[in-house]
Protein backbone atom coordinates (compact mmCIF):
# COMPACT_ATOMS: atom_id res chain seq x y z
CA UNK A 1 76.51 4.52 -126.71
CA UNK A 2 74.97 4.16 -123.40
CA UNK A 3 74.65 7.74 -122.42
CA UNK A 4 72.73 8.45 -126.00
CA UNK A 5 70.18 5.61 -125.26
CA UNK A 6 69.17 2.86 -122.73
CA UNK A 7 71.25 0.19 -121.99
CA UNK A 8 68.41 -2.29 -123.99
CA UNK A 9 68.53 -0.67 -126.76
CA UNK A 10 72.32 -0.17 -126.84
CA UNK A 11 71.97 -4.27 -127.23
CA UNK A 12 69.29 -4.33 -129.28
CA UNK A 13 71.44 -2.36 -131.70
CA UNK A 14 74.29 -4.33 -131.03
CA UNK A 15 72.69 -7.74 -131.83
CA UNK A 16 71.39 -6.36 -134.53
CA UNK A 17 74.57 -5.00 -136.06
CA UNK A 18 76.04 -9.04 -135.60
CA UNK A 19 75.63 -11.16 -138.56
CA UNK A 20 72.65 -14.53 -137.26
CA UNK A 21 74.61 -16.76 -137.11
CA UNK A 22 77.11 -14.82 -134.22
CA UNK A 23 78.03 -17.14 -131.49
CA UNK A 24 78.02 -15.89 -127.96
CA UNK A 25 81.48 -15.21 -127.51
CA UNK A 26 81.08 -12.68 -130.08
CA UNK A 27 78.52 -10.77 -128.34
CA UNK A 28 80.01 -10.38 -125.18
CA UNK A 29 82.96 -9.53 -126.97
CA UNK A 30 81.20 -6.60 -128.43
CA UNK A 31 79.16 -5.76 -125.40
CA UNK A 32 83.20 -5.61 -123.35
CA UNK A 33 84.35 -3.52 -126.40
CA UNK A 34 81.11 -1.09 -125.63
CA UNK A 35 81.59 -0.73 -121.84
CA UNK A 36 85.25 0.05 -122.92
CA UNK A 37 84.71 2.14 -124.86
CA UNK A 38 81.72 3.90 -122.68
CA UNK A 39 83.97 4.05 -119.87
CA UNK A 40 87.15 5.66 -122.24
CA UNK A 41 85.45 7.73 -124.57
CA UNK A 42 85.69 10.78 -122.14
CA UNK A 43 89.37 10.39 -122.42
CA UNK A 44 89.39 10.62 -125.88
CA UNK A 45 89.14 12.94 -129.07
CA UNK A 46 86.30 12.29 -130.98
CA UNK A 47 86.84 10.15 -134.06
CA UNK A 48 87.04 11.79 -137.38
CA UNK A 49 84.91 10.83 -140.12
CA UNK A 50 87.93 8.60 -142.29
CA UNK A 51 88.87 7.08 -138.44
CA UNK A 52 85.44 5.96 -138.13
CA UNK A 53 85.03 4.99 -142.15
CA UNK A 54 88.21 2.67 -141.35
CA UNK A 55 87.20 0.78 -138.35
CA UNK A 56 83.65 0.50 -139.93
CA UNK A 57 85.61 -1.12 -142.91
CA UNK A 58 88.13 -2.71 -140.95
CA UNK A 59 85.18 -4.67 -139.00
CA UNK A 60 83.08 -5.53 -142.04
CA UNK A 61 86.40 -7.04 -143.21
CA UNK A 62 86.70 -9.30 -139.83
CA UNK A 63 83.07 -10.38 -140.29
CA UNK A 64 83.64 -11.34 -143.74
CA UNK A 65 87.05 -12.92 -142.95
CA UNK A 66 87.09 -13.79 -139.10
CA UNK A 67 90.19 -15.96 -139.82
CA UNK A 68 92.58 -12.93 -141.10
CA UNK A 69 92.07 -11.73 -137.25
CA UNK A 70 95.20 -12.42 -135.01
CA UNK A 71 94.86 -12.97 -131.11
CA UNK A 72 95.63 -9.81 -129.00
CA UNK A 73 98.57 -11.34 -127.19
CA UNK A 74 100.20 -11.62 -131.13
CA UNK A 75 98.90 -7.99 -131.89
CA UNK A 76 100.37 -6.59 -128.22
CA UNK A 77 103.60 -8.82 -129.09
CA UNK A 78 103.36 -6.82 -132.49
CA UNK A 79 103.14 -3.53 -131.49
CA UNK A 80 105.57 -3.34 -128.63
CA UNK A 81 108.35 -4.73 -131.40
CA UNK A 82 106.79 -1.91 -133.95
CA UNK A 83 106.25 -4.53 -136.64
């Protein structure tokens, strides 16, 4: 996101992407997954258009229903047992 526009208005997007009444932890949360990604996506194949039409939909359904999230230690415990 960075490298297509300025850092400020990579947040300014950002903030305005999160619902008002975000708290803080959920904007540096975004702003790590960002960098993250930033810093990976040269590693990586680009998305295709259903990949990104899930995660979009995926993350609309964690704003709606932040409680159906689990923490990452549970997903990472998850995925090494491939449940």
């Amino acid at each position: 996101m960075e490298s297509a526009m300025g850092v400020k208005d990579a947040v300014k997007t950002l903030l305005d992407e999160l619902p008002d009444d975000c708290t803080i932890e959920d904007v540096i949360r975004r702003l790590l997954l960002l960098e993250t990604v930033d810093r990976d996506q040269s590693e990586l194949s680009p998305l295709t258009q259903a990949q990104r039409d899930a995660l979009d939909a995926e993350l609309d359904r964690l704003e709606r229903e932040p409680e159906s999230g689990i923490p990452w230690r549970e997903a990472l415990r998850r995925i090494e047992r491939r449940e």
